[in-house]
N, C-alpha and C. Protein backbone atom coordinates (compact mmCIF):
# COMPACT_ATOMS: atom_id res chain seq x y z
N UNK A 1 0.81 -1.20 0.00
CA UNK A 1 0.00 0.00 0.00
C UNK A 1 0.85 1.26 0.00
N UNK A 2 0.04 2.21 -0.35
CA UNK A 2 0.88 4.15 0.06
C UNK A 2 0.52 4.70 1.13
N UNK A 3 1.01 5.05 1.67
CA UNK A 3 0.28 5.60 2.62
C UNK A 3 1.19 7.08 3.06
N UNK A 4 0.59 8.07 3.56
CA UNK A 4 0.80 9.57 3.64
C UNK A 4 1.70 9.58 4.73
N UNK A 5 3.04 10.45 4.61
CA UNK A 5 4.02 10.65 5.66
C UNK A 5 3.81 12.28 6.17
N UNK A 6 3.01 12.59 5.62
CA UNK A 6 2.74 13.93 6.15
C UNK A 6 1.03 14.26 5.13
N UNK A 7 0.31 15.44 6.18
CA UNK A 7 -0.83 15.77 5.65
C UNK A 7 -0.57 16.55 4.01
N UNK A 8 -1.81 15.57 3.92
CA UNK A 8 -1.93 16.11 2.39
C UNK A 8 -3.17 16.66 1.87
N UNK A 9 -2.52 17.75 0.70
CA UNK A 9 -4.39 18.59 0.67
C UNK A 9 -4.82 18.50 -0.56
N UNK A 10 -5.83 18.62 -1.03
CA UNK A 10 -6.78 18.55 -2.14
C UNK A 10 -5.95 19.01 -3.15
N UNK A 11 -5.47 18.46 -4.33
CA UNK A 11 -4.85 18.73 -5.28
C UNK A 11 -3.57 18.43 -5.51
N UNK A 12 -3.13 18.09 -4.54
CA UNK A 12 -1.43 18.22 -3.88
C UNK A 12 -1.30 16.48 -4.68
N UNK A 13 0.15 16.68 -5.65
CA UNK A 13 0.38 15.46 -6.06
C UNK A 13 1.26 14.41 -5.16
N UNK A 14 0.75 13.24 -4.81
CA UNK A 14 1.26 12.06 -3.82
C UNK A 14 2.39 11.48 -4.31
N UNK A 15 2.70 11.05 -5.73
CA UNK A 15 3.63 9.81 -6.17
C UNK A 15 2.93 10.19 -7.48
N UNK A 16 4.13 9.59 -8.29
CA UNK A 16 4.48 8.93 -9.72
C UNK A 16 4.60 8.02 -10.23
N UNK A 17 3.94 7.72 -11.16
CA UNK A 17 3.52 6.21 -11.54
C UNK A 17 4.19 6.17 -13.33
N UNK A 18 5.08 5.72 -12.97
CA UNK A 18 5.75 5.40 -14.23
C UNK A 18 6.15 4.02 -14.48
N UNK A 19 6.89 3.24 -15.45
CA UNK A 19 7.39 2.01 -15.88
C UNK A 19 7.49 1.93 -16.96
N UNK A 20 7.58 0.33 -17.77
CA UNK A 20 7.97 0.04 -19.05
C UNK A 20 7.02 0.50 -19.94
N UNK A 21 7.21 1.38 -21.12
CA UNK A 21 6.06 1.64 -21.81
C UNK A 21 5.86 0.45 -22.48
N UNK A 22 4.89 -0.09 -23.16
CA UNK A 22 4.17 -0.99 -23.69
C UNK A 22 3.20 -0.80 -24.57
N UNK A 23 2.71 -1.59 -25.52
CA UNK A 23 1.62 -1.07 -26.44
C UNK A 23 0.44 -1.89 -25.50
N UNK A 24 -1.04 -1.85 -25.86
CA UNK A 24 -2.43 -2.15 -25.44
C UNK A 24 -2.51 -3.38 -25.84
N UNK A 25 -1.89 -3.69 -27.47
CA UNK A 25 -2.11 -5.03 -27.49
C UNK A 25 -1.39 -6.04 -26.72
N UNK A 26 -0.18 -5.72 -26.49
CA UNK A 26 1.20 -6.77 -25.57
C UNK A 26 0.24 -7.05 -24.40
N UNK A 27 -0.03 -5.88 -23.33
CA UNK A 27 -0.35 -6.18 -22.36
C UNK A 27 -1.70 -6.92 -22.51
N UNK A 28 -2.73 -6.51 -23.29
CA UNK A 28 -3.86 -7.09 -23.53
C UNK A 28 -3.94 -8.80 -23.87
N UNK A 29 -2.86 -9.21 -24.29
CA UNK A 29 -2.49 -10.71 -24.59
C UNK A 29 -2.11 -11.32 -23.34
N UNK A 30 -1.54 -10.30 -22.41
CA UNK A 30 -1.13 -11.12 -21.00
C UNK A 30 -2.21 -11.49 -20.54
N UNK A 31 -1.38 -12.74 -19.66
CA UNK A 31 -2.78 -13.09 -18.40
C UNK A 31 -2.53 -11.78 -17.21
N UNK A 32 -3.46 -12.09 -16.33
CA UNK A 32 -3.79 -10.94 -15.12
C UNK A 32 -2.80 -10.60 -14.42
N UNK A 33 -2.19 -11.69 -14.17
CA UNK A 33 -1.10 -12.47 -13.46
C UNK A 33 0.15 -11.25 -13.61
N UNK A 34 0.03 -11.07 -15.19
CA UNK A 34 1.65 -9.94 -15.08
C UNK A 34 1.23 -8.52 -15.23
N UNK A 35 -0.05 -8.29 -15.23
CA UNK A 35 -1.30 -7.00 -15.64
C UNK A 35 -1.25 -6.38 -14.11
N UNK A 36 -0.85 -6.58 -12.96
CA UNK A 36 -1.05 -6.02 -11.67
C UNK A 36 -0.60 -4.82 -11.14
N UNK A 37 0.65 -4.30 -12.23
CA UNK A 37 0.77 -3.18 -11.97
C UNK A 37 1.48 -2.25 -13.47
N UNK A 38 -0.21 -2.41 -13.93
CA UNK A 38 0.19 -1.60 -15.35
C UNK A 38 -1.42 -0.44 -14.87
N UNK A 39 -0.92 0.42 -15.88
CA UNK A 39 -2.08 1.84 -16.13
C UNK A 39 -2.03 2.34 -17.75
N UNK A 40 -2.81 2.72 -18.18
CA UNK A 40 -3.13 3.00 -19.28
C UNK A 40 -2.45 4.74 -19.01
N UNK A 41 -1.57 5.05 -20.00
CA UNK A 41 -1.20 6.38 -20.70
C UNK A 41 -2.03 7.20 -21.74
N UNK A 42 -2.39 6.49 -22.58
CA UNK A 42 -3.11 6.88 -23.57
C UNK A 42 -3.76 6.05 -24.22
N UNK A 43 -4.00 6.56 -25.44
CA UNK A 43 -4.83 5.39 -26.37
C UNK A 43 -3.96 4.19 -26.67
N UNK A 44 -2.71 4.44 -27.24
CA UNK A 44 -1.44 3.61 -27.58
C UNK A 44 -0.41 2.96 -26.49
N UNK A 45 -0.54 3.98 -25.15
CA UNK A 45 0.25 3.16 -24.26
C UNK A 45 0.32 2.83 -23.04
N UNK A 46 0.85 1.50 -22.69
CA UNK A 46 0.22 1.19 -21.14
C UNK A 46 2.31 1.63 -20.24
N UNK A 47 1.74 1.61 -18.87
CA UNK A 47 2.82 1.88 -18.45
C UNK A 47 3.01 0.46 -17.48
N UNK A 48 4.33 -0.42 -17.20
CA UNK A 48 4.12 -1.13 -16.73
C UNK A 48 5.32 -1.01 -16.04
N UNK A 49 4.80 -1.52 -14.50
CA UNK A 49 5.89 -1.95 -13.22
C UNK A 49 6.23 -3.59 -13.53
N UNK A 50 7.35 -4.18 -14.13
CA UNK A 50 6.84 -5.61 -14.31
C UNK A 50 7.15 -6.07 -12.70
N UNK A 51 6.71 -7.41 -12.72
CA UNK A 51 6.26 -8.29 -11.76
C UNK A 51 7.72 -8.31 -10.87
N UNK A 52 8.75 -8.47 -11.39
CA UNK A 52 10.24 -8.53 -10.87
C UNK A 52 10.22 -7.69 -10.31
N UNK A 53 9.70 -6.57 -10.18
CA UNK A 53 10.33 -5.25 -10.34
C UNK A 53 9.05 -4.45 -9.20
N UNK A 54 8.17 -5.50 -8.64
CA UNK A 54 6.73 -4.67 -7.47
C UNK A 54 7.81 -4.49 -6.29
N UNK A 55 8.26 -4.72 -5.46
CA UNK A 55 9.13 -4.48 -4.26
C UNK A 55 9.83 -3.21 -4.38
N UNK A 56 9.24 -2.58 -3.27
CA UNK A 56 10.27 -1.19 -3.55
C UNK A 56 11.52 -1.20 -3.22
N UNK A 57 12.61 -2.77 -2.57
CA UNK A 57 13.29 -2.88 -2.80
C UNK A 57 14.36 -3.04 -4.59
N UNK A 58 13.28 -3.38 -5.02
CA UNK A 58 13.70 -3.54 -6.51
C UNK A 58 13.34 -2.20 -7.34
N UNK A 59 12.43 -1.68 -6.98
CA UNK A 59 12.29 -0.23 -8.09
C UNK A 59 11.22 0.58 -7.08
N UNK A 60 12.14 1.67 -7.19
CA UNK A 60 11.51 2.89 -6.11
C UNK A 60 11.41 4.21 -7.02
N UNK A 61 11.90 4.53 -7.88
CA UNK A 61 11.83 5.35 -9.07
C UNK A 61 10.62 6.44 -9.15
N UNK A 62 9.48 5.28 -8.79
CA UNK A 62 8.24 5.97 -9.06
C UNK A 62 7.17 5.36 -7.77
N UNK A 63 6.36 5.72 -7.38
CA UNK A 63 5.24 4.38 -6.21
C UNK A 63 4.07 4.64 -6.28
N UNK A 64 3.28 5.61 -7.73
CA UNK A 64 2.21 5.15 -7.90
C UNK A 64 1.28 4.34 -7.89
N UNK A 65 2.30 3.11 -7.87
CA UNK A 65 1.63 1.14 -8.06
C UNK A 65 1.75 0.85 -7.09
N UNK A 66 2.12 1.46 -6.80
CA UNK A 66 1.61 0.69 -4.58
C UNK A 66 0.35 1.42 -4.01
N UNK A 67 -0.64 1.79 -4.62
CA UNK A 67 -1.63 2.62 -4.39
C UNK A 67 -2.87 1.65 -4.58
N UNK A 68 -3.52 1.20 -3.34
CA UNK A 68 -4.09 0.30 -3.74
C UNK A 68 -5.79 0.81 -3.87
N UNK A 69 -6.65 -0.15 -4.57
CA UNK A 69 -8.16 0.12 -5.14
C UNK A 69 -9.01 0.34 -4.24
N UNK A 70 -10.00 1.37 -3.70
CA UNK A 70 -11.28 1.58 -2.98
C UNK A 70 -12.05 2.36 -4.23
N UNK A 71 -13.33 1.81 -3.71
CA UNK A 71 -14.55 2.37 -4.56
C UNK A 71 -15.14 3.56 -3.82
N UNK A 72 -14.50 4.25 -3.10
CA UNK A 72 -14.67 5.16 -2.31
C UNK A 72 -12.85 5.54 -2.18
N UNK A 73 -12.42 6.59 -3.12
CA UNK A 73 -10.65 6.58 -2.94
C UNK A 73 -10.79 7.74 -2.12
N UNK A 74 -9.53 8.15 -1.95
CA UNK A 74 -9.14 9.65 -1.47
C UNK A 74 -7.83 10.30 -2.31
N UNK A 75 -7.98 9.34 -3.40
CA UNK A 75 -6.94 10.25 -4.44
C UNK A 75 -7.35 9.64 -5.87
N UNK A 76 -7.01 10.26 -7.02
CA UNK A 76 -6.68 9.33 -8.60
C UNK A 76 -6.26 9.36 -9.11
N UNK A 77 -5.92 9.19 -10.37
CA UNK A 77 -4.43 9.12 -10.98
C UNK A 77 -5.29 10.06 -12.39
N UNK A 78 -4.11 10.62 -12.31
CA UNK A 78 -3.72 11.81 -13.53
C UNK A 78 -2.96 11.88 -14.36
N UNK A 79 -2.62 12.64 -15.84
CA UNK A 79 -1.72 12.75 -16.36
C UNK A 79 -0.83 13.72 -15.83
N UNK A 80 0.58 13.70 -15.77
CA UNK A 80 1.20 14.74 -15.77
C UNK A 80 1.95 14.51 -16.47
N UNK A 81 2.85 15.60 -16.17
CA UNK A 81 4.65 16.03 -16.77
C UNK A 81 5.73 15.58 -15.93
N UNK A 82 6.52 14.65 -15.84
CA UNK A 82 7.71 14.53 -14.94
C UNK A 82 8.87 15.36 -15.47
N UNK A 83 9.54 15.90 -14.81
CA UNK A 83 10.96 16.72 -15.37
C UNK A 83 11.53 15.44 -16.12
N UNK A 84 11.95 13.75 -15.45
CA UNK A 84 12.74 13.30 -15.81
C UNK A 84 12.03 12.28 -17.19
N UNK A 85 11.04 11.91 -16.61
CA UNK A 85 10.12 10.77 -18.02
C UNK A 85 9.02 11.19 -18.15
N UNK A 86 8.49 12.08 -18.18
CA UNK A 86 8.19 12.61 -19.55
C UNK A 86 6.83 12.73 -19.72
N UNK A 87 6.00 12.15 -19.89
CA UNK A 87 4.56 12.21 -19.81
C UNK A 87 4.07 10.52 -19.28
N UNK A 88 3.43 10.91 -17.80
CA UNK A 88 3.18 9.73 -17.01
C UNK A 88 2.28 10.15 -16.38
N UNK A 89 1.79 9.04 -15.52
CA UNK A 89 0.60 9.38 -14.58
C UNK A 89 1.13 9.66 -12.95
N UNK A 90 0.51 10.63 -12.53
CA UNK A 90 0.65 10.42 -11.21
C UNK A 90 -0.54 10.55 -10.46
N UNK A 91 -0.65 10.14 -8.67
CA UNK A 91 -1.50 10.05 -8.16
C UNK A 91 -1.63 11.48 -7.30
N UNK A 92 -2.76 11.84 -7.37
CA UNK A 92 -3.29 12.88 -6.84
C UNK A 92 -4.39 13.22 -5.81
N UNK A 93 -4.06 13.89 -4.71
CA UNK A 93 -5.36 13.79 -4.18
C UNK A 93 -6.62 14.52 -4.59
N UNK A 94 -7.51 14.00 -3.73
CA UNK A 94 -9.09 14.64 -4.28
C UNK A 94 -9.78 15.03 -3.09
N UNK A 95 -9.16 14.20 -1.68
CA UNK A 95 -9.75 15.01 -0.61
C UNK A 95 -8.25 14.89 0.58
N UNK A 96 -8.59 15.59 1.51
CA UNK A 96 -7.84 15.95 2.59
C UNK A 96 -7.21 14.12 3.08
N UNK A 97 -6.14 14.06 3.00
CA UNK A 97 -5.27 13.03 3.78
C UNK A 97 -4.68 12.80 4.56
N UNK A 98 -5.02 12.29 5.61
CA UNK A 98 -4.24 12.96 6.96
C UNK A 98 -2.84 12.32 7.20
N UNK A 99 -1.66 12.36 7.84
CA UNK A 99 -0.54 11.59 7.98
C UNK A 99 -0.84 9.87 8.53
N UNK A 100 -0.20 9.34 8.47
CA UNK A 100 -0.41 7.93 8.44
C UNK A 100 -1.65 6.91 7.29
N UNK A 101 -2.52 8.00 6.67
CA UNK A 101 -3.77 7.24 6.49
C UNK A 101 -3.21 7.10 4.59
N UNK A 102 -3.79 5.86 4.55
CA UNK A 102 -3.41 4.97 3.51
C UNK A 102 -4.12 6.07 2.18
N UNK A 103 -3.48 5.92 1.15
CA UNK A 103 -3.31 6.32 -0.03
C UNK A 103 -4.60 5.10 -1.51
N UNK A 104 -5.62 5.52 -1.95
CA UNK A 104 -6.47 4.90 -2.17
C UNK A 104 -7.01 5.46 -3.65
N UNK A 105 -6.99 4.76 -4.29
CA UNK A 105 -7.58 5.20 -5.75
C UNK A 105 -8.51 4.25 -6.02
N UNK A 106 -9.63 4.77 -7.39
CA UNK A 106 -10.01 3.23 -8.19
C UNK A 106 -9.89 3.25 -8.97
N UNK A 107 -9.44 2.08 -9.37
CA UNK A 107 -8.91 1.57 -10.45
C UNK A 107 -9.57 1.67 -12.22
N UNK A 108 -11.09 1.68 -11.80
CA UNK A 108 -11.94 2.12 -12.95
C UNK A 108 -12.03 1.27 -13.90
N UNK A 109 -11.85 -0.07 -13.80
CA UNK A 109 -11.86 -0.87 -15.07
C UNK A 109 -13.24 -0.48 -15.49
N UNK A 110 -13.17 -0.72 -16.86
CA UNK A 110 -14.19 -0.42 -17.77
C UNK A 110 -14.30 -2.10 -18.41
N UNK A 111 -14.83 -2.98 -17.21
CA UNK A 111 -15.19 -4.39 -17.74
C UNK A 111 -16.61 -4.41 -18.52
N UNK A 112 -17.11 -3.38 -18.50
CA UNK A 112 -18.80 -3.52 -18.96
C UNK A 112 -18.73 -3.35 -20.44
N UNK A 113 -17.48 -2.79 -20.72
CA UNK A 113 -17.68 -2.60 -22.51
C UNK A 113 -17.18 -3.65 -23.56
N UNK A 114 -17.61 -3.81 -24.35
CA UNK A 114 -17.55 -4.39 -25.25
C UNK A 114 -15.93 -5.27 -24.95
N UNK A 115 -15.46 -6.64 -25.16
CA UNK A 115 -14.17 -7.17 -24.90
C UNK A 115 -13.56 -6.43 -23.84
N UNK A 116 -13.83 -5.66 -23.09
CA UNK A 116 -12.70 -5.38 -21.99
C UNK A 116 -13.12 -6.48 -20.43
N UNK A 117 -11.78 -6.75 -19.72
CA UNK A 117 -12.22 -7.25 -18.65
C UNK A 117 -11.77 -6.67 -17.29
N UNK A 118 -11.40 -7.49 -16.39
CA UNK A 118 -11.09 -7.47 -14.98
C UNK A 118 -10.56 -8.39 -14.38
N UNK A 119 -10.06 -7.85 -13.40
CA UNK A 119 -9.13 -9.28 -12.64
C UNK A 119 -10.72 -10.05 -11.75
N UNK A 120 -10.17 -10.95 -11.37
CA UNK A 120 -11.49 -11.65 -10.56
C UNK A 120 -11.82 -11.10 -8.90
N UNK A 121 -10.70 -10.60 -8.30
CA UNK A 121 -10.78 -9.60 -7.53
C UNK A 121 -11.78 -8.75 -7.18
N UNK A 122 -11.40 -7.87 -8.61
CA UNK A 122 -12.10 -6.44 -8.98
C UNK A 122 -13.71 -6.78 -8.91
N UNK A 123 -13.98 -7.96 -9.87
CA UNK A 123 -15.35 -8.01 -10.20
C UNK A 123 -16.22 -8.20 -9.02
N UNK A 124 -15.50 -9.16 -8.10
CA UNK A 124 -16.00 -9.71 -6.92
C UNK A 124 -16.32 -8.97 -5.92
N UNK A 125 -15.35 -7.50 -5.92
CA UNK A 125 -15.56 -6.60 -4.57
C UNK A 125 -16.39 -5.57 -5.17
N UNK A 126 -16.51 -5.18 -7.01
CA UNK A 126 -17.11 -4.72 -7.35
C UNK A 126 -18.85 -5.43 -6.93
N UNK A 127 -19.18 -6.46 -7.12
CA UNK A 127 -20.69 -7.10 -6.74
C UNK A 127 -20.87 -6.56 -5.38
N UNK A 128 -19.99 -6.98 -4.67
CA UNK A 128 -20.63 -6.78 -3.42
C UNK A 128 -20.96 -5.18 -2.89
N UNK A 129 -20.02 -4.59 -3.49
CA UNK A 129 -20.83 -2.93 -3.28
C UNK A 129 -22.59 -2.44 -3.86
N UNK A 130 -22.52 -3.46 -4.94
CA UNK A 130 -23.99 -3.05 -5.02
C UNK A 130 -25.08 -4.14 -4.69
């Protein structure tokens, strides 16, 4: 998880979420399995933390992907500008965060449209909210 080392306020950017760029179809051919910490950039590109590489002993660079899913968040992910790479997403808040309290986005799959899916997770905690 992320979680806040100091209070954070409405707008104020948390972390950077960067990795391997990738095209939609590569990742779209994977199973879920190596999909756990990718985000969509654009139409053409996904950004991916690969699987080797989740431990922030192994890659600390960026820790957008340690931001884990509520359907109720207190932050979401955005495009920005990094000085160093370039056009990426980072996580942002949306309401007041107090120090210690965990760092929360959703994830937003769009499983309802036409061929897109979800991890089995998602769908499952998605049912039970409604």
């Amino acid at each position: 998880g992320l979680f806040a080392r100091r209070s954070i306020q409405v707008g104020e950017i948390i972390a950077y979420y960067n990795g391997v760029r990738l095209g939609h179809a590569e990742v779209d051919g994977r199973d879920w399995l190596m999909n756990g910490n990718c985000i969509s950039l654009d139409e053409s590109t996904v950004l991916d933390v690969p699987v080797n590489m989740s431990l922030t002993s192994q890659y600390c660079a960026s820790l957008g992907h340690k931001a884990n899913h509520s359907f109720k968040p207190n932050a979401r992910y955005a495009p920005c500008e990094h000085p160093r790479f370039g056009s990426i997403k980072c996580v942002e808040a949306i309401e007041e965060i107090g120090e210690g309290e965990e760092v929360t986005v959703d994830y937003d799959y769009h499983h309802e449209e036409e061929g897109e899916e979800a991890p089995h997770w998602y769908l499952a905690a998605k049912e039970k909210q409604q």
